[in-house]
C-alpha atoms as a PDB file:
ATOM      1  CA  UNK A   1      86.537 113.330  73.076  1.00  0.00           C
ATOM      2  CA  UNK A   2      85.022 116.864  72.173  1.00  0.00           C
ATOM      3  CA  UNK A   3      84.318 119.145  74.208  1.00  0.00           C
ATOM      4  CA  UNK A   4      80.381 120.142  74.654  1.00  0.00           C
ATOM      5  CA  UNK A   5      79.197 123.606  72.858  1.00  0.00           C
ATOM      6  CA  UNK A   6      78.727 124.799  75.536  1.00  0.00           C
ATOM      7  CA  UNK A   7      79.594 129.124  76.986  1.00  0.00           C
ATOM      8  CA  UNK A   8      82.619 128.782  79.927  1.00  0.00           C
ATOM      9  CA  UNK A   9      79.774 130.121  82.477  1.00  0.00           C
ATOM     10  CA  UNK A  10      77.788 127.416  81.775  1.00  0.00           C
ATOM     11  CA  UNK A  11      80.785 124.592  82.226  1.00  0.00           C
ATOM     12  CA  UNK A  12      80.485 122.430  85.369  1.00  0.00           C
ATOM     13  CA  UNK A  13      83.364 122.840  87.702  1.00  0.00           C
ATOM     14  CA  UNK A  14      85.651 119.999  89.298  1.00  0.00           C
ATOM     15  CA  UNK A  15      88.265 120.167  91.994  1.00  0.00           C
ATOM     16  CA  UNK A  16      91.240 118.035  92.015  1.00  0.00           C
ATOM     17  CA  UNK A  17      93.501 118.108  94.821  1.00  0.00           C
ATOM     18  CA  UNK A  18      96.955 116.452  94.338  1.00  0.00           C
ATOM     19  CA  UNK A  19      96.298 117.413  90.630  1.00  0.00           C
ATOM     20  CA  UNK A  20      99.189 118.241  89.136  1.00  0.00           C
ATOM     21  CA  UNK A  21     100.468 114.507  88.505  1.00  0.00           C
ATOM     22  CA  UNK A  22      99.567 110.863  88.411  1.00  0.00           C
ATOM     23  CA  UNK A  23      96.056 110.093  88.679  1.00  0.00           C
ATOM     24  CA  UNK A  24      94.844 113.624  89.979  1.00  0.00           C
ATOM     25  CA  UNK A  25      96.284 115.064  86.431  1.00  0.00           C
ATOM     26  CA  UNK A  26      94.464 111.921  84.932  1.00  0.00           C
ATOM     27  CA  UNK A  27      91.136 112.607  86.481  1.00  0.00           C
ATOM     28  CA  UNK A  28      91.766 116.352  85.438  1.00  0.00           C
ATOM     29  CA  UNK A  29      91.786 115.019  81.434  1.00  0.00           C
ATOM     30  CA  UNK A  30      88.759 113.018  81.968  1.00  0.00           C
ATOM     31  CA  UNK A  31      86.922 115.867  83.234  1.00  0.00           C
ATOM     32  CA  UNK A  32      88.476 118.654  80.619  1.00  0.00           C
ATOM     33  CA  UNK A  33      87.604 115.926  77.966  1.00  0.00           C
ATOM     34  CA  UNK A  34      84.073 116.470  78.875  1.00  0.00           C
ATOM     35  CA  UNK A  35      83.520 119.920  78.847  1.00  0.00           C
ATOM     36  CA  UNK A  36      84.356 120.731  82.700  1.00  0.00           C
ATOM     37  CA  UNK A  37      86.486 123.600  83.626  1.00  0.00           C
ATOM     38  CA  UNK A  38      88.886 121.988  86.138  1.00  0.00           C
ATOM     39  CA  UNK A  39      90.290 123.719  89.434  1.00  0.00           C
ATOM     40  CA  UNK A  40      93.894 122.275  90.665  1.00  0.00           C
ATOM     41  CA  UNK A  41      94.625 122.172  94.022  1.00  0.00           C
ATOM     42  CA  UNK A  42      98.749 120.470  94.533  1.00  0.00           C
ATOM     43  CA  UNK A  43     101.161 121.394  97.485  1.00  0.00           C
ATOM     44  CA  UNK A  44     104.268 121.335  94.850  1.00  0.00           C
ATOM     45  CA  UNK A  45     103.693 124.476  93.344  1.00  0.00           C
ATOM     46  CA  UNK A  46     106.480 124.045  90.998  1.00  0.00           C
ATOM     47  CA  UNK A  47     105.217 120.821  88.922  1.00  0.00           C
ATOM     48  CA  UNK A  48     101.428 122.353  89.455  1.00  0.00           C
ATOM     49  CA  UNK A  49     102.822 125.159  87.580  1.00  0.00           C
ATOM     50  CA  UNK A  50     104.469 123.153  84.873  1.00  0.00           C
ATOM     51  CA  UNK A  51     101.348 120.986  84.463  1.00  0.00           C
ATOM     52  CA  UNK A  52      99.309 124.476  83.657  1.00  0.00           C
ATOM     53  CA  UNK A  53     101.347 125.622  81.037  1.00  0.00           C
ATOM     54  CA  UNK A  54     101.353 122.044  79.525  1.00  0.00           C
ATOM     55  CA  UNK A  55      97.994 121.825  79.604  1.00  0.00           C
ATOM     56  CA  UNK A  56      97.629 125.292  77.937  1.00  0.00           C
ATOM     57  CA  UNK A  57      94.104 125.808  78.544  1.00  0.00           C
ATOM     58  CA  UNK A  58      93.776 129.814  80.204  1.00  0.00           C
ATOM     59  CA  UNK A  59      89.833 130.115  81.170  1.00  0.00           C
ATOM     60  CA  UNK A  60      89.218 126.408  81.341  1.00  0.00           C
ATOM     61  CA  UNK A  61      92.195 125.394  84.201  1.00  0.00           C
ATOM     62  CA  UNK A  62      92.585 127.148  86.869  1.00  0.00           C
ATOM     63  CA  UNK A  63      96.174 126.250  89.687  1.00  0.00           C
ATOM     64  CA  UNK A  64      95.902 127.046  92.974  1.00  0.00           C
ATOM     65  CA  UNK A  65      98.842 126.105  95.098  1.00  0.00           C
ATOM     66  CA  UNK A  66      97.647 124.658  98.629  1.00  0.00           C
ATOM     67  CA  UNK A  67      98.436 122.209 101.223  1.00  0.00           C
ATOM     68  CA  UNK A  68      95.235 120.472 102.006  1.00  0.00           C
ATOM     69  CA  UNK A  69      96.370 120.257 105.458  1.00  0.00           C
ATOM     70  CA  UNK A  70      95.873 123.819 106.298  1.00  0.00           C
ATOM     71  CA  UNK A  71      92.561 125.074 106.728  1.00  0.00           C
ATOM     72  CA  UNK A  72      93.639 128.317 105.654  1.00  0.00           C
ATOM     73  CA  UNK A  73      94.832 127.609 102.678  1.00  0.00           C
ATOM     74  CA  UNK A  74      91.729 125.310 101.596  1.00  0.00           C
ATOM     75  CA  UNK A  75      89.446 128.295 102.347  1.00  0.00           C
ATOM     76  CA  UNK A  76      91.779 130.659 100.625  1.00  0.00           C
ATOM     77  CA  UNK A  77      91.840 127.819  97.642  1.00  0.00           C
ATOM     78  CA  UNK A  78      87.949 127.645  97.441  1.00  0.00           C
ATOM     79  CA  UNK A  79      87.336 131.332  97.204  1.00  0.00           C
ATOM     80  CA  UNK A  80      89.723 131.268  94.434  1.00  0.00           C
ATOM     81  CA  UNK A  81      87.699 128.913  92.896  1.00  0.00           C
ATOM     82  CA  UNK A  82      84.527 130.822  93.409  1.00  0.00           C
ATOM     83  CA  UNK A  83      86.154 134.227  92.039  1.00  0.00           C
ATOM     84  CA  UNK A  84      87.469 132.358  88.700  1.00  0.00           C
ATOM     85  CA  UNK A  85      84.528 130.371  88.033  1.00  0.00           C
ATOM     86  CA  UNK A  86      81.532 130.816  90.083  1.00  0.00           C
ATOM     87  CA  UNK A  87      80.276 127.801  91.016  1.00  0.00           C
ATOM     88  CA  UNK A  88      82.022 123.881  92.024  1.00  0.00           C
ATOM     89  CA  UNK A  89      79.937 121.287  90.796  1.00  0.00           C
ATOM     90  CA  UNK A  90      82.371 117.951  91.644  1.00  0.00           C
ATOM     91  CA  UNK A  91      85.523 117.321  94.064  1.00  0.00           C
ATOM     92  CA  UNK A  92      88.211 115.135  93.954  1.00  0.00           C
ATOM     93  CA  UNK A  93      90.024 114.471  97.167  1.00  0.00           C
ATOM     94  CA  UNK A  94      92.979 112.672  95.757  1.00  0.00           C
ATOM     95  CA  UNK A  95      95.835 114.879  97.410  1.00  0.00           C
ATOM     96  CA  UNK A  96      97.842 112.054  99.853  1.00  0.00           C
ATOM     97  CA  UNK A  97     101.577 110.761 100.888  1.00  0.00           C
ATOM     98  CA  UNK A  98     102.613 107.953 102.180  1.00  0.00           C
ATOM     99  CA  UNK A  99     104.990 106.752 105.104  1.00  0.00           C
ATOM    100  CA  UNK A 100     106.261 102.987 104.707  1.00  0.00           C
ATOM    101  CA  UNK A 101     107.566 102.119 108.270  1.00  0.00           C
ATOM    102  CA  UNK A 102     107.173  99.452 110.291  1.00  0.00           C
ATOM    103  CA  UNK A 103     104.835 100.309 113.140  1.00  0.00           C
ATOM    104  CA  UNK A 104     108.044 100.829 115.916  1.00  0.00           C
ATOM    105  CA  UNK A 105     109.578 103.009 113.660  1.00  0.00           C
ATOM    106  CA  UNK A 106     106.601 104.764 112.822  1.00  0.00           C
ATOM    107  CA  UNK A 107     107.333 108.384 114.731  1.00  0.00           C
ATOM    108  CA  UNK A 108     104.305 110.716 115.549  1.00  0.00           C
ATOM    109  CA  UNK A 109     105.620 112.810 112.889  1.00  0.00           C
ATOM    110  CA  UNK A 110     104.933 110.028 110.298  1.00  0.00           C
ATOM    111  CA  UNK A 111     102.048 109.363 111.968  1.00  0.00           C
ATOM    112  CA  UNK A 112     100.194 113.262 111.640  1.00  0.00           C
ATOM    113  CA  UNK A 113     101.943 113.799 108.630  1.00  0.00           C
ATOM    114  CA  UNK A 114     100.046 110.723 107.040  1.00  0.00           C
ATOM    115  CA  UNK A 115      96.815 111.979 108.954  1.00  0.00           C
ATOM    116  CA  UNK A 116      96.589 115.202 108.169  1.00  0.00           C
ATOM    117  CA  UNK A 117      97.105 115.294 104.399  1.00  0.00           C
ATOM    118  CA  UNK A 118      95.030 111.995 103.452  1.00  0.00           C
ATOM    119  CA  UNK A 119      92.134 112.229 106.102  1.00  0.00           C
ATOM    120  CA  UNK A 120      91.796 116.088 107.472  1.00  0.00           C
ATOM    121  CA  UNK A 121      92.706 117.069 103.950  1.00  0.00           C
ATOM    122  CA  UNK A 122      89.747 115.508 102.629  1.00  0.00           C
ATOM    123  CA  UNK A 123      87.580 116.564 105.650  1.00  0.00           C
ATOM    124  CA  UNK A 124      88.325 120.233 105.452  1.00  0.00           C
ATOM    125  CA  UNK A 125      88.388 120.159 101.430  1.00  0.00           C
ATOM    126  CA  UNK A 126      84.264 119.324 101.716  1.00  0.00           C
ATOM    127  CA  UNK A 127      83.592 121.239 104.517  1.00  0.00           C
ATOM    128  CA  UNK A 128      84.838 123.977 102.110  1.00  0.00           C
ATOM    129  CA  UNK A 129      83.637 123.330  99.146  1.00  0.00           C
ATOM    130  CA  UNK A 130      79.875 121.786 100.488  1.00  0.00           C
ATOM    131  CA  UNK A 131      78.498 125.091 100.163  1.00  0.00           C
ATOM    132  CA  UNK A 132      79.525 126.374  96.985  1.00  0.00           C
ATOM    133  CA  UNK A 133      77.746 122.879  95.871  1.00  0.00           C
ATOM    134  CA  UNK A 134      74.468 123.528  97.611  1.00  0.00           C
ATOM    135  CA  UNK A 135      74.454 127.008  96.234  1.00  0.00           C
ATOM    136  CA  UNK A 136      71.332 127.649  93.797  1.00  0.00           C
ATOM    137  CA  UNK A 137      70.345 123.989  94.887  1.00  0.00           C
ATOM    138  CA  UNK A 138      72.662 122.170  92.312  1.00  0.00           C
ATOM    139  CA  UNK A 139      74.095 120.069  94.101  1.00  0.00           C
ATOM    140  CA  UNK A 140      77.272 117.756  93.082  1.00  0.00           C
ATOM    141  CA  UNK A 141      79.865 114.778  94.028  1.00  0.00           C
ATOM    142  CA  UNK A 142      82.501 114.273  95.706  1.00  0.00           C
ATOM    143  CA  UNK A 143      84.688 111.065  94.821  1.00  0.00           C
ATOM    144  CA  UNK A 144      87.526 110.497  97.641  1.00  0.00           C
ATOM    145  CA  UNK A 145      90.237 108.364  96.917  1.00  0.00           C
ATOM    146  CA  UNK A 146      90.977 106.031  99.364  1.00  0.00           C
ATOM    147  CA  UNK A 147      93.183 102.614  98.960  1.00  0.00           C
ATOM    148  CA  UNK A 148      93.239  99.000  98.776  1.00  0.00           C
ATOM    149  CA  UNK A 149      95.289  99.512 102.215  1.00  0.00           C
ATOM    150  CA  UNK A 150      92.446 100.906 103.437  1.00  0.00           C
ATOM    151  CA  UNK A 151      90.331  97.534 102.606  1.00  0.00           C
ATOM    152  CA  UNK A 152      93.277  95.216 104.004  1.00  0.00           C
ATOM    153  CA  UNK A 153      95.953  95.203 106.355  1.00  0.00           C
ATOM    154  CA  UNK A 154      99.775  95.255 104.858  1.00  0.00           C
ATOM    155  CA  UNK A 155     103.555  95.564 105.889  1.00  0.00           C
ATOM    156  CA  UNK A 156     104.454  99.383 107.269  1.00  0.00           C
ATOM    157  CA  UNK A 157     101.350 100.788 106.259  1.00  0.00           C
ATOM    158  CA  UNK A 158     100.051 101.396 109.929  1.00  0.00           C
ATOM    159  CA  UNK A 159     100.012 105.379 108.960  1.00  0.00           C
ATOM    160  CA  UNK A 160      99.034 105.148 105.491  1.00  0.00           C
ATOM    161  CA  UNK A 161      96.598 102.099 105.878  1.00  0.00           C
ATOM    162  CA  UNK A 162      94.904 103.725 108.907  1.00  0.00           C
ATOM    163  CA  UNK A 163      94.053 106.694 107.359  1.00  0.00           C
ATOM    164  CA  UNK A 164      92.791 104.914 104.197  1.00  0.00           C
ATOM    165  CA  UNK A 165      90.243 103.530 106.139  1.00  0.00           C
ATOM    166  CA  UNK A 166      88.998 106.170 107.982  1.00  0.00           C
ATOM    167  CA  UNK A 167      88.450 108.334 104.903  1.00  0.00           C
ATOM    168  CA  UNK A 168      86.697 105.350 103.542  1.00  0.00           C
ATOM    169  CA  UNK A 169      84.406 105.644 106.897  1.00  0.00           C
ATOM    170  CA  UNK A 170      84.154 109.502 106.595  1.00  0.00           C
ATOM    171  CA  UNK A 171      83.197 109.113 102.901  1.00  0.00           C
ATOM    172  CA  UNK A 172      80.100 107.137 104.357  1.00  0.00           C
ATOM    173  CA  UNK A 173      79.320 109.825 107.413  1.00  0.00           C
ATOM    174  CA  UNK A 174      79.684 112.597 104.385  1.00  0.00           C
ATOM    175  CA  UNK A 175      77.760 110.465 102.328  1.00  0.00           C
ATOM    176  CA  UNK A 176      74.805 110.423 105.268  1.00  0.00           C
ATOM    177  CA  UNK A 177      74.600 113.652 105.520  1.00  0.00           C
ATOM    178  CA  UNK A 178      74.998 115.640 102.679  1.00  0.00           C
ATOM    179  CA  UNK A 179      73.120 113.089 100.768  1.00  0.00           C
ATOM    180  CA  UNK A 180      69.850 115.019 101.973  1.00  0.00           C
ATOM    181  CA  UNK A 181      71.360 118.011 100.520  1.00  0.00           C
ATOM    182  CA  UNK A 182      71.870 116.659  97.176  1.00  0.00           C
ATOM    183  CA  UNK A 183      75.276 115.922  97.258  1.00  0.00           C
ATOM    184  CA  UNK A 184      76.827 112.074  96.376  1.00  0.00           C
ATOM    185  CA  UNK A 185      80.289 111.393  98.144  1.00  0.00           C
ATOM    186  CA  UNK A 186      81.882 107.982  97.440  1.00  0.00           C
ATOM    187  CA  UNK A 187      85.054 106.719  97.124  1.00  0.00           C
ATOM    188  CA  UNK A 188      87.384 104.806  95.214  1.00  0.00           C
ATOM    189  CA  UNK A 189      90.275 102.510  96.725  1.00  0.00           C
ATOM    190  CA  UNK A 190      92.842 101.963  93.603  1.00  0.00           C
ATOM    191  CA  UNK A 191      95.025  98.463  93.790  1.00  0.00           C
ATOM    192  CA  UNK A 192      98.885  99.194  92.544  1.00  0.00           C
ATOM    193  CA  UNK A 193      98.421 101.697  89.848  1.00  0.00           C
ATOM    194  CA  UNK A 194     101.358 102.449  87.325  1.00  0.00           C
ATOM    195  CA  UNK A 195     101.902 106.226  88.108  1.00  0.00           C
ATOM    196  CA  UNK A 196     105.738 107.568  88.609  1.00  0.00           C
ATOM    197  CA  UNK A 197     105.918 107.036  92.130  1.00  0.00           C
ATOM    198  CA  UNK A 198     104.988 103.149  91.949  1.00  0.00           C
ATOM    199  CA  UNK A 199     108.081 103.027  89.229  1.00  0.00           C
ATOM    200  CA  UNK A 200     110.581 104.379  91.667  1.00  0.00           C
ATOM    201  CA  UNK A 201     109.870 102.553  95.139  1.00  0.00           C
ATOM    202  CA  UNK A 202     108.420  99.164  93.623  1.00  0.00           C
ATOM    203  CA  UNK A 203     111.154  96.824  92.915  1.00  0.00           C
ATOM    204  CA  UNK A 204     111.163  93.605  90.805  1.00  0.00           C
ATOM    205  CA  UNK A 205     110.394  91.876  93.759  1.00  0.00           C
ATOM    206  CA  UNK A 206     107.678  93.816  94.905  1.00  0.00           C
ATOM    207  CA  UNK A 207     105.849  94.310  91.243  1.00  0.00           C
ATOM    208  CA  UNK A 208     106.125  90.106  91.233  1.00  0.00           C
ATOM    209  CA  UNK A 209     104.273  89.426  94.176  1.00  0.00           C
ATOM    210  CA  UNK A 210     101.390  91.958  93.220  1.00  0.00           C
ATOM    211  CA  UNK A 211     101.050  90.556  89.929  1.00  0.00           C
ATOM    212  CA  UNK A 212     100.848  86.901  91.526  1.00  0.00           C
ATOM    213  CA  UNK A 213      98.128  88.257  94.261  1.00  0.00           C
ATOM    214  CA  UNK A 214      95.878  90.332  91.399  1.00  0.00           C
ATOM    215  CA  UNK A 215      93.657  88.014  89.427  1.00  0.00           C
ATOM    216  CA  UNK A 216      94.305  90.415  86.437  1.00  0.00           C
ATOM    217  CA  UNK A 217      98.033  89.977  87.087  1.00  0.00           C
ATOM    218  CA  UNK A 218      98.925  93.698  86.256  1.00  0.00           C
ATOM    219  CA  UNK A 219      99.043  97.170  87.866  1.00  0.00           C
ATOM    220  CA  UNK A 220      96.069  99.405  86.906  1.00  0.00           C
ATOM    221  CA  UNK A 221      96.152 102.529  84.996  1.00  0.00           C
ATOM    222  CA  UNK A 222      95.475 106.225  85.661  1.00  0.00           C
ATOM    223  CA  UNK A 223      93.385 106.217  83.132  1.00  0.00           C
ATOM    224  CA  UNK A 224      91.501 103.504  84.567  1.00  0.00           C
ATOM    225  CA  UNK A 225      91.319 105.389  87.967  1.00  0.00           C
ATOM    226  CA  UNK A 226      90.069 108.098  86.411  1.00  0.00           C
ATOM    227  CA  UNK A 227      87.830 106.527  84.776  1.00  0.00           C
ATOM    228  CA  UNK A 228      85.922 105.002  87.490  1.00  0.00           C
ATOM    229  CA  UNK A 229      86.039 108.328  89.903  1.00  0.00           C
ATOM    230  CA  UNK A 230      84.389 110.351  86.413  1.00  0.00           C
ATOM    231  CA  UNK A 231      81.496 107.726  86.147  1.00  0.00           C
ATOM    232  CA  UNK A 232      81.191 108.307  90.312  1.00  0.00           C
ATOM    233  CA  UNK A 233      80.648 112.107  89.385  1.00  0.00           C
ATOM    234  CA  UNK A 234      78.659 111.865  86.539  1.00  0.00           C
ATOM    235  CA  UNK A 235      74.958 111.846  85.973  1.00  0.00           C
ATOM    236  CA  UNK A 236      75.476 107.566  85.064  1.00  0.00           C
ATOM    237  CA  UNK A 237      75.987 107.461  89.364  1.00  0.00           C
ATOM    238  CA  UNK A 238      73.342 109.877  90.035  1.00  0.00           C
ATOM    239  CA  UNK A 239      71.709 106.947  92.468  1.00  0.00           C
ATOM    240  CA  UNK A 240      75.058 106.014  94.083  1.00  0.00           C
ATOM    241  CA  UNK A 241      76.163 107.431  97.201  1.00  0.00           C
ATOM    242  CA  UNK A 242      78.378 106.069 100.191  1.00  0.00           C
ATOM    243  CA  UNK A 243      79.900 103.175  98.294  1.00  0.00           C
ATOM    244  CA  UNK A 244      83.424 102.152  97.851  1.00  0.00           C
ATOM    245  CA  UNK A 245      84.500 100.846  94.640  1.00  0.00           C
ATOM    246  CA  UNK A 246      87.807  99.001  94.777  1.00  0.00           C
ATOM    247  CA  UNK A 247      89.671  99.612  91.437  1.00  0.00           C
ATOM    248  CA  UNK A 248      92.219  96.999  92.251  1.00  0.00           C
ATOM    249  CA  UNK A 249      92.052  93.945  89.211  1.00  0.00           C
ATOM    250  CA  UNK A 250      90.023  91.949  91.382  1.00  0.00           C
ATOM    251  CA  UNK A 251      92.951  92.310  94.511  1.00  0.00           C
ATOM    252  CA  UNK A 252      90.743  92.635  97.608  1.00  0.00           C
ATOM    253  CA  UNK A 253      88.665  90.095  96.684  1.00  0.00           C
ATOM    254  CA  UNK A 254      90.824  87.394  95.975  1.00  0.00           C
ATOM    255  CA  UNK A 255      92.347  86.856  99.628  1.00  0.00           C
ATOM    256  CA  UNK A 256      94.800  84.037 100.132  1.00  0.00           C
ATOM    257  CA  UNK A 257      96.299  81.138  98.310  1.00  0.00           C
ATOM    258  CA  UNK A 258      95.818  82.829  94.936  1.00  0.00           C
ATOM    259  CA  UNK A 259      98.754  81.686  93.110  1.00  0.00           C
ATOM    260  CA  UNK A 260      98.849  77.857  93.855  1.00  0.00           C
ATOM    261  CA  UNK A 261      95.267  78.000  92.698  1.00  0.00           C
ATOM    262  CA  UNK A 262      96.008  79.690  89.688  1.00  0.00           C
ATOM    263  CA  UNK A 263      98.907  77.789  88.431  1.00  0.00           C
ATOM    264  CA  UNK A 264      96.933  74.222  89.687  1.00  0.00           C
ATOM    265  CA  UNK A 265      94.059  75.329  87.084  1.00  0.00           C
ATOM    266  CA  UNK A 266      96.519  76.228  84.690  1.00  0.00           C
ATOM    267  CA  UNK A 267      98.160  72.509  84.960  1.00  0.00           C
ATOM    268  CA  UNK A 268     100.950  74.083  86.294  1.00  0.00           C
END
């Protein structure tokens, strides 16, 4: 897609935490396809630097290292934003990790680990950025991504599903509130998506009982992902606020007793 004529000052601006891979580099295409400048926000400094030069866009991308945990750093992260490019117009709250335990092996470790990245990463992230939004009363959007373990209970999740579902919740509180200051915050809660990490810790097994639980019987996309949280941000969802869109092939809303059904109507 081309890029809009139009002068860098004049680009919108999007943040993207976790950027520098999977479906936070996705997102960060479907923005820079549009004519955004894009902020990246990543805790691995290494790969965030790798995706940068790959990208090869100086002006138009800007990679800030930060771990969305630390207040500190998001503040230190935002102002770097604001020096570069003077304004943040949409955020992305897609920096998470993940602890699969069962719930007696599940240490308090795990536990704030999980916590502090996926839910107080996202809460201090708009705190921060909020302002620079409201500034010259433009406004913006801020897409969080949440999970289908957020929607529905699974096996050693307890960490990971919990705090899922409470950013789902504080997308709605944000959502409330800043609403009246003309800012949209929703969220999106991917299914099993095809990124690297799914490739590494999903076995056969594992990638066959998804496929017979998802009416689509396949993993989703980045792409698609990022497909989904760009329409959230964009001027198509300027009358949607405080909703959760599950981007899952139809998972959470099949429930149980999928597969016999299927393979009955299929004769099977």
């Amino acid at each position: 897609m081309s890029t809009p004529d139009l002068s860098l000052a004049d680009q919108p601006v999007a943040v993207i935490t976790g950027g520098a891979r999977g479906i936070g580099l996705a997102i960060a295409h479907w923005f820079l396809d549009r004519g955004h400048r894009v902020a990246l926000w990543d805790v691995d400094a290494e790969t965030l630097g790798r995706t940068e030069q790959e990208l090869a866009l100086p002006g138009r991308v800007l990679a800030v290292p930060c771990d969305v945990s630390q207040p500190d750093q998001v503040q230190a992260a935002t102002h770097a934003v604001d020096a570069a490019f003077g304004r943040i117009d949409a955020l992305v709250n897609n920096a998470g990790v993940a602890v699969f335990k069962p719930v007696g092996q599940t240490s308090w470790d795990d536990w704030r680990t999980v916590l502090s990245t996926n839910l107080d990463g996202a809460f201090l992230c708009t705190q921060a950025v909020a302002p620079l939004m409201q500034r010259g009363g433009r406004g913006g959007a801020i897409v969080n991504i949440a999970s289908i373990s957020g929607l529905r209970a699974s096996t050693l999740r307890v960490a990971y599903g919990t705090s899922k579902a409470a950013l789902i919740h504080l997308t709605k509180q944000h959502a409330t509130e800043l609403g009246t200051v003309g800012i949209r915050v929703n969220a999106v809660a991917p299914g099993p998506v095809e990124t690297e990490m799914a490739k590494l810790v999903h076995s056969v097994a594992i990638r066959a009982d998804y496929h017979d639980v998802i009416p689509l019987e396949r993993y989703g996309t980045t792409d698609e992902i990022a497909q989904v949280v760009g329409f959230l941000c964009s001027p198509a969802a300027s009358y949607v606020n405080g909703q959760v869109i599950a981007a899952d092939g139809g998972f959470e809303a099949a429930g149980v007793g999928l597969p016999t059904l299927r393979r009955m109507a299929r004769g099977g």
